[in-house]
PDB file of N, CA and C in Angstrom:
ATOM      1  N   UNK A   1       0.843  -1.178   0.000  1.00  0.00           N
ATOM      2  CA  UNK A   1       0.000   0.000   0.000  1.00  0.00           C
ATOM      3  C   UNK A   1       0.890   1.243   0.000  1.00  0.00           C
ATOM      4  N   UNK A   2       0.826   2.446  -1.091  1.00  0.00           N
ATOM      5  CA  UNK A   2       1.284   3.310  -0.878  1.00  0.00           C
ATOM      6  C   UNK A   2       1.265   4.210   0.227  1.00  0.00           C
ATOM      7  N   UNK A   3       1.911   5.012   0.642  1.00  0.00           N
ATOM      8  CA  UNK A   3       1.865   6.032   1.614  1.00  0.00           C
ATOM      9  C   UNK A   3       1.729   7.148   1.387  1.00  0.00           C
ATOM     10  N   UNK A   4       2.363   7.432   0.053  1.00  0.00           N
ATOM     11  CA  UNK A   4       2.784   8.991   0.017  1.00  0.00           C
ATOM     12  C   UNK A   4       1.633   8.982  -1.087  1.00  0.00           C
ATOM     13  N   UNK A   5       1.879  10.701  -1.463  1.00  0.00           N
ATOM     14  CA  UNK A   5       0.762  11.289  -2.053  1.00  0.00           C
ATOM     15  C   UNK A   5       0.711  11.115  -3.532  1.00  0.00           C
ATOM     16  N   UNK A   6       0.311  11.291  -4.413  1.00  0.00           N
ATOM     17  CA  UNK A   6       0.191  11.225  -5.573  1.00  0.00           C
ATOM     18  C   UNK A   6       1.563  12.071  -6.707  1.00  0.00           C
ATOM     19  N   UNK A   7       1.427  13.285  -5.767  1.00  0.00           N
ATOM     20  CA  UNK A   7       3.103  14.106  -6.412  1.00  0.00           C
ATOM     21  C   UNK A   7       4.332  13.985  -5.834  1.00  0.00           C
ATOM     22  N   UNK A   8       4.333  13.533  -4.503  1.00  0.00           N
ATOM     23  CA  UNK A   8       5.363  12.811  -3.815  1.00  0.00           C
ATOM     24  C   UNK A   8       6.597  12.396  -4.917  1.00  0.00           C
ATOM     25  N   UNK A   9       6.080  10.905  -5.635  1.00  0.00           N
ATOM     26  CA  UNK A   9       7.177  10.181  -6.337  1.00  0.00           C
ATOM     27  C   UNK A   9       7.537  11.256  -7.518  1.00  0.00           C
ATOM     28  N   UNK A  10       6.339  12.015  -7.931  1.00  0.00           N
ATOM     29  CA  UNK A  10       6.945  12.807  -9.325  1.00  0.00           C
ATOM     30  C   UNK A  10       8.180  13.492  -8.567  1.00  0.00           C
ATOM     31  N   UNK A  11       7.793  14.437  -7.470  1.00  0.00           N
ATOM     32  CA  UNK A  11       8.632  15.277  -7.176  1.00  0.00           C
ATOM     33  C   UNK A  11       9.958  14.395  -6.970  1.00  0.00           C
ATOM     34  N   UNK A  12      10.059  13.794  -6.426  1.00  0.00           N
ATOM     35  CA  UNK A  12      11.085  12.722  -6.371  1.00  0.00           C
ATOM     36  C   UNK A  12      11.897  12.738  -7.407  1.00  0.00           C
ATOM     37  N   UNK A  13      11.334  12.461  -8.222  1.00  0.00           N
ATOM     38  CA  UNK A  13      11.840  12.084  -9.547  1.00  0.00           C
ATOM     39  C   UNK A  13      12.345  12.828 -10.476  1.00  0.00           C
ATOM     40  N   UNK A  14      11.509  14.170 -10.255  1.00  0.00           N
ATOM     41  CA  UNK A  14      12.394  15.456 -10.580  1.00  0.00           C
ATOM     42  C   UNK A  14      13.751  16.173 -10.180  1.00  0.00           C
ATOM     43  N   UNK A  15      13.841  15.938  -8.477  1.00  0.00           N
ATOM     44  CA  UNK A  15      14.925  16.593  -8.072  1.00  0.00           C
ATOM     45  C   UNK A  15      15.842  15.046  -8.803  1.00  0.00           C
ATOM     46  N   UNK A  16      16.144  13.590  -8.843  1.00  0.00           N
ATOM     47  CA  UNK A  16      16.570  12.916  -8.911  1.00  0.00           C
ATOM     48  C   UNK A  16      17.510  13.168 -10.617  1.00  0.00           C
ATOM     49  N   UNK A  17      16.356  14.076 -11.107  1.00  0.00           N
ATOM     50  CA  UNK A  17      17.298  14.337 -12.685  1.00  0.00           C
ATOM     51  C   UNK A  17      17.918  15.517 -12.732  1.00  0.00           C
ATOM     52  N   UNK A  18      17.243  16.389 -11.514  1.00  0.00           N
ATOM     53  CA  UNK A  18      18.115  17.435 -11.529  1.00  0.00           C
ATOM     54  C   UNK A  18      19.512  17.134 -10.735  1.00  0.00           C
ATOM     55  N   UNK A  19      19.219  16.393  -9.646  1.00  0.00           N
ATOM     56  CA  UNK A  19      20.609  15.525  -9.073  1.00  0.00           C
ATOM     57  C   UNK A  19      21.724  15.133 -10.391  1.00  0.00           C
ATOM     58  N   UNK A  20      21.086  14.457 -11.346  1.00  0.00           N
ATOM     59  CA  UNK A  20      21.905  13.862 -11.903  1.00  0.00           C
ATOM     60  C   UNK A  20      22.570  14.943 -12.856  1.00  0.00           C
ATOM     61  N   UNK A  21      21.684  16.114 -13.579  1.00  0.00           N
ATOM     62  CA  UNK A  21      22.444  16.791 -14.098  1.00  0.00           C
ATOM     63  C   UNK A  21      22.996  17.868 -13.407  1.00  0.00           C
ATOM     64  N   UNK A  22      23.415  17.969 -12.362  1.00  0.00           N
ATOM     65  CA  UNK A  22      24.414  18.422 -11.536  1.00  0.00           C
ATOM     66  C   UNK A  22      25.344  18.614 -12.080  1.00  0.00           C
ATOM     67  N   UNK A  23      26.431  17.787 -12.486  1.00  0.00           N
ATOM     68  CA  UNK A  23      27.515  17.926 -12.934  1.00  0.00           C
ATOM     69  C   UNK A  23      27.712  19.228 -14.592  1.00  0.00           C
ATOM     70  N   UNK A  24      26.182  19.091 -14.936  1.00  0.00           N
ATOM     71  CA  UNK A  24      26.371  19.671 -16.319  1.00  0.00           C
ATOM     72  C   UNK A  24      26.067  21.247 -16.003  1.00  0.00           C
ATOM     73  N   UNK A  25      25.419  21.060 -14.974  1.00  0.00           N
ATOM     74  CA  UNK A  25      25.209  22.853 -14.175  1.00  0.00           C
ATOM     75  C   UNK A  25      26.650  23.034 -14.195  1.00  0.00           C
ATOM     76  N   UNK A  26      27.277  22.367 -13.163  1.00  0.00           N
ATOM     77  CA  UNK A  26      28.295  22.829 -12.796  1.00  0.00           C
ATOM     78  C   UNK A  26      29.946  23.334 -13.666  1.00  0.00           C
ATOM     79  N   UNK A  27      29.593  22.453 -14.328  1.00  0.00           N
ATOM     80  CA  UNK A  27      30.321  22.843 -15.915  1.00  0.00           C
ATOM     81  C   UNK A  27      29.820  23.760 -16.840  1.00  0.00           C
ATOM     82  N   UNK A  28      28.422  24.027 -17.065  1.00  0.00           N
ATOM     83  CA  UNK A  28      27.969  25.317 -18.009  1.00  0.00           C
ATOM     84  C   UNK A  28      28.597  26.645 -17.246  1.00  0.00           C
ATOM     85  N   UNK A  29      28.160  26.799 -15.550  1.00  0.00           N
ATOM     86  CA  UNK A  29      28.637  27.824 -15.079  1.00  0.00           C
ATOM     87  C   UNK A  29      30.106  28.546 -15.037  1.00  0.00           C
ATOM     88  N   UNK A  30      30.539  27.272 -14.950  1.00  0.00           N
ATOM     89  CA  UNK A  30      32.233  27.618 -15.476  1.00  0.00           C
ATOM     90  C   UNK A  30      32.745  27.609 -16.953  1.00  0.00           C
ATOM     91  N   UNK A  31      32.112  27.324 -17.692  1.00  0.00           N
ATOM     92  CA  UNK A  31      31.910  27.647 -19.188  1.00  0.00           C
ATOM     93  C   UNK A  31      31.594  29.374 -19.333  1.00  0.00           C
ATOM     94  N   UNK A  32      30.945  29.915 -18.825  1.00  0.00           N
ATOM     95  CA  UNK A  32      30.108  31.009 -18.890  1.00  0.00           C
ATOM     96  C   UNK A  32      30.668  31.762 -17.696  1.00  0.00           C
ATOM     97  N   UNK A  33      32.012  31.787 -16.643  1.00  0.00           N
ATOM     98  CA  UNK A  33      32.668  32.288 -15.814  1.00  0.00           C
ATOM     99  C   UNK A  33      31.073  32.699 -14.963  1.00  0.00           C
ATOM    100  N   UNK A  34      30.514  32.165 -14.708  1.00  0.00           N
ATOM    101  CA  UNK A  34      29.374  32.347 -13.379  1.00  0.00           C
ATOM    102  C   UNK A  34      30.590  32.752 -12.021  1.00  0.00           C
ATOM    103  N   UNK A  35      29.716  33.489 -11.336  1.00  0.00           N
ATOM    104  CA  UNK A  35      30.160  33.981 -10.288  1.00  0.00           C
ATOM    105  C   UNK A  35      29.170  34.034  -9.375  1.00  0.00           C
ATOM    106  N   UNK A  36      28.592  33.603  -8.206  1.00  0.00           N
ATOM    107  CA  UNK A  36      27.748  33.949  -7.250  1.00  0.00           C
ATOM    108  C   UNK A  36      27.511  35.645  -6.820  1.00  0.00           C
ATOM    109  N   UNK A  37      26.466  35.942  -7.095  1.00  0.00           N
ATOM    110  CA  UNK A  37      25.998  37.410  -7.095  1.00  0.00           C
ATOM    111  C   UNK A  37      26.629  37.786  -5.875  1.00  0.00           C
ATOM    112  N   UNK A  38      26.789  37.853  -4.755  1.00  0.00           N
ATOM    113  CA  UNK A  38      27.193  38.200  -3.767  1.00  0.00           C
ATOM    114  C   UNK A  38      28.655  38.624  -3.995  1.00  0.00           C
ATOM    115  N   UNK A  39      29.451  37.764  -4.144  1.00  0.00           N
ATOM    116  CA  UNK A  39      30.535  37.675  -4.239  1.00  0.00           C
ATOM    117  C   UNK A  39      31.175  38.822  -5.271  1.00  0.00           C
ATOM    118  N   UNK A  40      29.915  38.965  -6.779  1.00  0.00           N
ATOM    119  CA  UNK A  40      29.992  40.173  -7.186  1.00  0.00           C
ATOM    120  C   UNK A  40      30.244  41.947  -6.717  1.00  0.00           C
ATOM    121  N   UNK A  41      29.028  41.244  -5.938  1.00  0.00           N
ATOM    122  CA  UNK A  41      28.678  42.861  -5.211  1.00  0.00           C
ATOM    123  C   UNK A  41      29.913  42.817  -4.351  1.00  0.00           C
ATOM    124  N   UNK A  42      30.413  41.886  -3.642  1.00  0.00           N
ATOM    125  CA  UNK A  42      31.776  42.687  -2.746  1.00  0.00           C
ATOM    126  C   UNK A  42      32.732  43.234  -3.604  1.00  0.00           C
ATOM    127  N   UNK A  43      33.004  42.270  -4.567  1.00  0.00           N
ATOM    128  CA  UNK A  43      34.347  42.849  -5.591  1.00  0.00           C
ATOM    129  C   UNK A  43      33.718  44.062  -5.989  1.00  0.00           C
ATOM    130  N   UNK A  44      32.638  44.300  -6.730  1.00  0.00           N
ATOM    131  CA  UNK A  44      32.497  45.733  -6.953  1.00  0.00           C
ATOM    132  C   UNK A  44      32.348  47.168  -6.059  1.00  0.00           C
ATOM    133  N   UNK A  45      32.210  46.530  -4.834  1.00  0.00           N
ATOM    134  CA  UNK A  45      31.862  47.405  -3.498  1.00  0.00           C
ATOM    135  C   UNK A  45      33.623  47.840  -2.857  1.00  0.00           C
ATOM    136  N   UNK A  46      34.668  46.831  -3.066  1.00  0.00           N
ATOM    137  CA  UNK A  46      35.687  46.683  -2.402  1.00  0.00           C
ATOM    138  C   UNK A  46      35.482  46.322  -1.229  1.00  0.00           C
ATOM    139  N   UNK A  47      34.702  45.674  -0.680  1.00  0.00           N
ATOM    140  CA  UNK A  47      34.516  44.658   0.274  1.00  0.00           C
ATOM    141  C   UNK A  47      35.261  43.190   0.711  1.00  0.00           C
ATOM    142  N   UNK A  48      35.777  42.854  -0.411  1.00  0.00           N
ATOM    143  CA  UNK A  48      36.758  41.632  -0.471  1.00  0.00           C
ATOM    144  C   UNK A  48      38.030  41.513  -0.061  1.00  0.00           C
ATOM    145  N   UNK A  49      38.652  42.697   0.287  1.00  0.00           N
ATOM    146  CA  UNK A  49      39.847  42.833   1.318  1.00  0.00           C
ATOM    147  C   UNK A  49      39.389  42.923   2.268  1.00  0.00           C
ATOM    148  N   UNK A  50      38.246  43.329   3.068  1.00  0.00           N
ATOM    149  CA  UNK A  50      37.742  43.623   4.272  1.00  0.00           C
ATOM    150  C   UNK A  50      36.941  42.380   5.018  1.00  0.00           C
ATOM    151  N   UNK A  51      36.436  41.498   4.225  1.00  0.00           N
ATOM    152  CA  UNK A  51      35.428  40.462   4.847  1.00  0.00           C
ATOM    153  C   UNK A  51      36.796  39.334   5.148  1.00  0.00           C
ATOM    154  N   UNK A  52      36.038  38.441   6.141  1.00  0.00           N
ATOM    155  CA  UNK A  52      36.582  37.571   7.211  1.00  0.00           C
ATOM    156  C   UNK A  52      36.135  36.449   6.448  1.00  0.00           C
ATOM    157  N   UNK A  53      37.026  35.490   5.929  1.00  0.00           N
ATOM    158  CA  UNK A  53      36.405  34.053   5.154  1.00  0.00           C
ATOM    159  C   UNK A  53      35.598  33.144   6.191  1.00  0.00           C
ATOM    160  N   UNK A  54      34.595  32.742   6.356  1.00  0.00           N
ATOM    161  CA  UNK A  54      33.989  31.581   7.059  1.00  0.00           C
ATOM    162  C   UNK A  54      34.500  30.412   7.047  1.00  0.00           C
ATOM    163  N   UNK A  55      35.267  29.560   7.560  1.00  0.00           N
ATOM    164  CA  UNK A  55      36.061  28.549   7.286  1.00  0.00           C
ATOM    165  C   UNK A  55      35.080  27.296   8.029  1.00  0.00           C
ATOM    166  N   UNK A  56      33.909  27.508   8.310  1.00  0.00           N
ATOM    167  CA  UNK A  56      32.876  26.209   8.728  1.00  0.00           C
ATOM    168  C   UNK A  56      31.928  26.126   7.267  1.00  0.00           C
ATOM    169  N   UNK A  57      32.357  24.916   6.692  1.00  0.00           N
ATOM    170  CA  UNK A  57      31.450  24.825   5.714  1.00  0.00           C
ATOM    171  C   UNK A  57      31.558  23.232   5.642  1.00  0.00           C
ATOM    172  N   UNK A  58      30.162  22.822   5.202  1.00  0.00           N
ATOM    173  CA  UNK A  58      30.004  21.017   5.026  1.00  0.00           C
ATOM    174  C   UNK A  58      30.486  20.533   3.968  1.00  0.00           C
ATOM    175  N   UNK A  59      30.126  21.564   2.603  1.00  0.00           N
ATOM    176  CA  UNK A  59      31.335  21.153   1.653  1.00  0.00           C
ATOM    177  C   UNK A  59      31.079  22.372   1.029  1.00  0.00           C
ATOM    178  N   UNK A  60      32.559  23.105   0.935  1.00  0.00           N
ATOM    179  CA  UNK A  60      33.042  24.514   0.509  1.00  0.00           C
ATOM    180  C   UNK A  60      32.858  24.321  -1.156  1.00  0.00           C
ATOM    181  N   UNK A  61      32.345  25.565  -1.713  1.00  0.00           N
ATOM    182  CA  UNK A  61      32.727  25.759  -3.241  1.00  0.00           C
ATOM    183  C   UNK A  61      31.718  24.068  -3.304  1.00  0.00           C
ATOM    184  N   UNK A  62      30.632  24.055  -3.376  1.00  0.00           N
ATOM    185  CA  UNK A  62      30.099  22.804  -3.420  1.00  0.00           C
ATOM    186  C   UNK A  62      30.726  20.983  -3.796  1.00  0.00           C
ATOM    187  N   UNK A  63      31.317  21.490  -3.311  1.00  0.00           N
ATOM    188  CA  UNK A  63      33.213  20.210  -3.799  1.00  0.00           C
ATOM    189  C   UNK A  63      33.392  19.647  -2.467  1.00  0.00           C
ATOM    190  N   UNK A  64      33.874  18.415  -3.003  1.00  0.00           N
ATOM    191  CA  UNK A  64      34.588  17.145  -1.817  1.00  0.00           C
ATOM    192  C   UNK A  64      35.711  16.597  -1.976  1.00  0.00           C
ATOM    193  N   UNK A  65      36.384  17.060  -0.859  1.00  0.00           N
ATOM    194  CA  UNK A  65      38.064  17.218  -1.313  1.00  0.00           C
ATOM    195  C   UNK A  65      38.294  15.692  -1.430  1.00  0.00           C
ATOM    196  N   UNK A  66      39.086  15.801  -2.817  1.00  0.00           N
ATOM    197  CA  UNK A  66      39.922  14.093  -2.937  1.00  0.00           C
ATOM    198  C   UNK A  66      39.132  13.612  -4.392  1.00  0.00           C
ATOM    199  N   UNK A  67      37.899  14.827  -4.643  1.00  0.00           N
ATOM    200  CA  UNK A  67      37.067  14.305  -5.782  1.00  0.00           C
ATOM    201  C   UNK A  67      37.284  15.554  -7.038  1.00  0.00           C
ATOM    202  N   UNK A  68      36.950  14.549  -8.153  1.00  0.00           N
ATOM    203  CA  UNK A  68      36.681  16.084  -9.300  1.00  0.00           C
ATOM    204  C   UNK A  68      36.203  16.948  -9.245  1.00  0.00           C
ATOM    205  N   UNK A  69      36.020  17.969 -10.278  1.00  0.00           N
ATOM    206  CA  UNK A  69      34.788  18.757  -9.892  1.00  0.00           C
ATOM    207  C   UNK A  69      33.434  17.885 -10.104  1.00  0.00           C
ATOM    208  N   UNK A  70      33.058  17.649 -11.209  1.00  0.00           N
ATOM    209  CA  UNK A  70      31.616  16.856 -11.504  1.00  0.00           C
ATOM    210  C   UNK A  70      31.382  16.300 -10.408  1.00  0.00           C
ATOM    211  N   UNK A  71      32.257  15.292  -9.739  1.00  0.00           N
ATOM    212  CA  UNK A  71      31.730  14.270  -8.629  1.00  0.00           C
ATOM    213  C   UNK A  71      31.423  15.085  -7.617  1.00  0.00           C
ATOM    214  N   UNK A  72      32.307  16.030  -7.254  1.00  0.00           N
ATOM    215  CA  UNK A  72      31.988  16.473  -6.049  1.00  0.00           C
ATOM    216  C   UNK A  72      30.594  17.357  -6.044  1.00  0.00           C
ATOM    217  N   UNK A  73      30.457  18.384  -7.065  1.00  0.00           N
ATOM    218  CA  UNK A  73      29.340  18.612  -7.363  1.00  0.00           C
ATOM    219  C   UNK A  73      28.008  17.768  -7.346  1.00  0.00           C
ATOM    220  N   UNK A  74      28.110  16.927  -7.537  1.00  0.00           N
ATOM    221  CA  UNK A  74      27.150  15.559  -7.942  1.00  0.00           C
ATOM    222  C   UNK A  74      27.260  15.015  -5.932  1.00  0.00           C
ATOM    223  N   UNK A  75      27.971  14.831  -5.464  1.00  0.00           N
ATOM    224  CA  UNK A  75      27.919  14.165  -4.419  1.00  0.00           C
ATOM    225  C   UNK A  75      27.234  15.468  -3.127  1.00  0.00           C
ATOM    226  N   UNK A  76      27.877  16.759  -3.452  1.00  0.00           N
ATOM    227  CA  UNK A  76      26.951  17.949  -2.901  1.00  0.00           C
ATOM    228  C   UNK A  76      25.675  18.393  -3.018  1.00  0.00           C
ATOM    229  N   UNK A  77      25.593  18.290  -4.453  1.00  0.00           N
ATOM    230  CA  UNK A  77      23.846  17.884  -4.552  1.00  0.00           C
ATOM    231  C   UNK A  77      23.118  16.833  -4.050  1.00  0.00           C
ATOM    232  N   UNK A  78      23.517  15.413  -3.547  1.00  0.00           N
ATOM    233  CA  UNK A  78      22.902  14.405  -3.514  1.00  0.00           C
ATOM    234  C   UNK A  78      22.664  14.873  -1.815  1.00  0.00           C
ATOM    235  N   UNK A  79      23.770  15.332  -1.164  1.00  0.00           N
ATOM    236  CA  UNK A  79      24.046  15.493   0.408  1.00  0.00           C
ATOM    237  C   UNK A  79      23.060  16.541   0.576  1.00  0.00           C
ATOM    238  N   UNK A  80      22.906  17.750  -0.065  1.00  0.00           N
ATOM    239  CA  UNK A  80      22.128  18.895  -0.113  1.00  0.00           C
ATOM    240  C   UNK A  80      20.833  18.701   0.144  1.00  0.00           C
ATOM    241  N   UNK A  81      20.215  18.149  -1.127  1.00  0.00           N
ATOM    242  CA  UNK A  81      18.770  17.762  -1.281  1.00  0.00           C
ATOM    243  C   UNK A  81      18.613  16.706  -0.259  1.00  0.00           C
ATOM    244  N   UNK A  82      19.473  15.947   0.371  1.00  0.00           N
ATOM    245  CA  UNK A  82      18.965  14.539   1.329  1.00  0.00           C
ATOM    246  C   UNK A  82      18.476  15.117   2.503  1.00  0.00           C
ATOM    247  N   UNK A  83      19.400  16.221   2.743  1.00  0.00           N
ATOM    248  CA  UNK A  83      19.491  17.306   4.126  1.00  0.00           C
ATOM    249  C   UNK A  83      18.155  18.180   4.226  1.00  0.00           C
ATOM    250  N   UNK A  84      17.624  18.493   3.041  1.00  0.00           N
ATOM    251  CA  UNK A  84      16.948  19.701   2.583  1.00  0.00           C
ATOM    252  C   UNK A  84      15.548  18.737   3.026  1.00  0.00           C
ATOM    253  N   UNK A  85      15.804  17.748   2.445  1.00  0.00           N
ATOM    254  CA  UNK A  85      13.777  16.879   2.536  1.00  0.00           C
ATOM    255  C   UNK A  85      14.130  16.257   3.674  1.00  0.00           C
ATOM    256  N   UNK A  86      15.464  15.563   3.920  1.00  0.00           N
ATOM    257  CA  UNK A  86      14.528  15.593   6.076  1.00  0.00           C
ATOM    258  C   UNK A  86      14.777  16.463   7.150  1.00  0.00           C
ATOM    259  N   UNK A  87      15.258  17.650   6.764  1.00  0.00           N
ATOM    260  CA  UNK A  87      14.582  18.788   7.490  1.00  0.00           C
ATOM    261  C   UNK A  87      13.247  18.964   7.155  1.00  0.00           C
ATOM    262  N   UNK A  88      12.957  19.512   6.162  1.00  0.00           N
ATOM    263  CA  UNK A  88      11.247  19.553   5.578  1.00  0.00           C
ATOM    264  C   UNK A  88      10.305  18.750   6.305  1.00  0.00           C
ATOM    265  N   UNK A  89      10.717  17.531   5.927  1.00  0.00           N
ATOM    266  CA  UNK A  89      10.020  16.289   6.139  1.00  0.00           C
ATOM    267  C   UNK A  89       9.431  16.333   7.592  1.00  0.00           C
ATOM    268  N   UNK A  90      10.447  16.641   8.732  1.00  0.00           N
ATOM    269  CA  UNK A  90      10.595  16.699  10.062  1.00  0.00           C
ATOM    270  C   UNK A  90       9.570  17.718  10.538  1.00  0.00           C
ATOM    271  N   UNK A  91       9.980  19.018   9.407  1.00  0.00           N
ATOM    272  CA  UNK A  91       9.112  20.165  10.191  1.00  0.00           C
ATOM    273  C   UNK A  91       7.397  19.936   9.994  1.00  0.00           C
ATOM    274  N   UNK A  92       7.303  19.359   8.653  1.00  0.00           N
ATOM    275  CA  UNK A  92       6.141  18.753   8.088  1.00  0.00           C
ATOM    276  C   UNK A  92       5.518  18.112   9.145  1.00  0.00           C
ATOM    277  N   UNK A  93       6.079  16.862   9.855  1.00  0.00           N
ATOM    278  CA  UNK A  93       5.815  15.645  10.156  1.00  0.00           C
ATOM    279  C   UNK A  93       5.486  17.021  12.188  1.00  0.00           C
ATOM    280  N   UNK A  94       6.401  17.765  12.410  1.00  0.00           N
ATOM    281  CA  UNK A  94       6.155  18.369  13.695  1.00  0.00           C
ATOM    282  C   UNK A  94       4.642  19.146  13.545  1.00  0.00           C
ATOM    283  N   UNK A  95       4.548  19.914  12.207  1.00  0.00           N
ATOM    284  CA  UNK A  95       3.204  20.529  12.313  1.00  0.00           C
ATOM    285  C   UNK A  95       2.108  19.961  12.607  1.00  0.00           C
ATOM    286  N   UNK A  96       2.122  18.518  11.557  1.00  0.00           N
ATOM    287  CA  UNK A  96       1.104  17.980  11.335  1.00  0.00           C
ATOM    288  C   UNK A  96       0.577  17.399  13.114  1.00  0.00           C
ATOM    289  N   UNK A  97       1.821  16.938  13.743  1.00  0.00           N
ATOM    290  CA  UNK A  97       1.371  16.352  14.891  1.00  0.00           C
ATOM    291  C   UNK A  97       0.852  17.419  15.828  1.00  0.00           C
ATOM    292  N   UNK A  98       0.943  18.816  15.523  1.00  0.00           N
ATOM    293  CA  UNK A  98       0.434  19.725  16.401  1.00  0.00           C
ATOM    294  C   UNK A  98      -0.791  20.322  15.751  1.00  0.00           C
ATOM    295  N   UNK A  99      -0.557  20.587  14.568  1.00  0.00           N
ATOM    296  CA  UNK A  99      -2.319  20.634  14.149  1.00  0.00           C
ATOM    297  C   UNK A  99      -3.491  19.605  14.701  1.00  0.00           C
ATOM    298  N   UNK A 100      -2.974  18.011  14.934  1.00  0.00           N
ATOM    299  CA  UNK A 100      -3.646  16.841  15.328  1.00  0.00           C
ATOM    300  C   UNK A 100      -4.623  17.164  16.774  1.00  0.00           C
ATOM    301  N   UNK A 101      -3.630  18.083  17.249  1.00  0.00           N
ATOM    302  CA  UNK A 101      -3.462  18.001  18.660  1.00  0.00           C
ATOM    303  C   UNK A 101      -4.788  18.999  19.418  1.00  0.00           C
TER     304      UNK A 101
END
């Protein structure tokens, strides 16, 4: 017997191809010198001699040291989105038991 809802598996199935083309994001953007907007605005602000690097990150520059780029990209997305739906999932699963209530 199923459990989940009817868009459940689609959605599934969507992030699962966007998972997979991960690697081809990650290569168009560096094809096309992408830069994270932020990072823009400091260089153009002169902010980038002045800011303090954050050195706590789960995986920096979305990369896993010891891997390529593609993989690591590909293995940051997979860690990302796993993180992303059971947080969700959790907060989902907390409402619902307090709406019950």
């Amino acid at each position: 017997m199923n459990t989940f809802p009817d868009w459940f598996l689609r959605a599934l199935a969507a992030l699962g191809v966007l998972i997979v083309l991960t690697p081809v994001f990650g290569w168009a953007a560096q094809a096309v010198g992408y830069a994270e907007p932020l990072e823009n605005a400091a260089k153009e602000t002169g902010a980038v001699g002045s800011a303090d690097p954050v050195q706590i990150a789960l995986m920096p520059e979305y990369s896993v040291s010891g891997l390529n780029m593609a993989t690591g990209t590909l293995v940051s997305a997979v860690v990302g989105t796993a993180l992303t739906l059971l947080i969700a999932t959790l907060i989902g699963q907390l409402l619902a038991t307090r709406s019950d209530a």
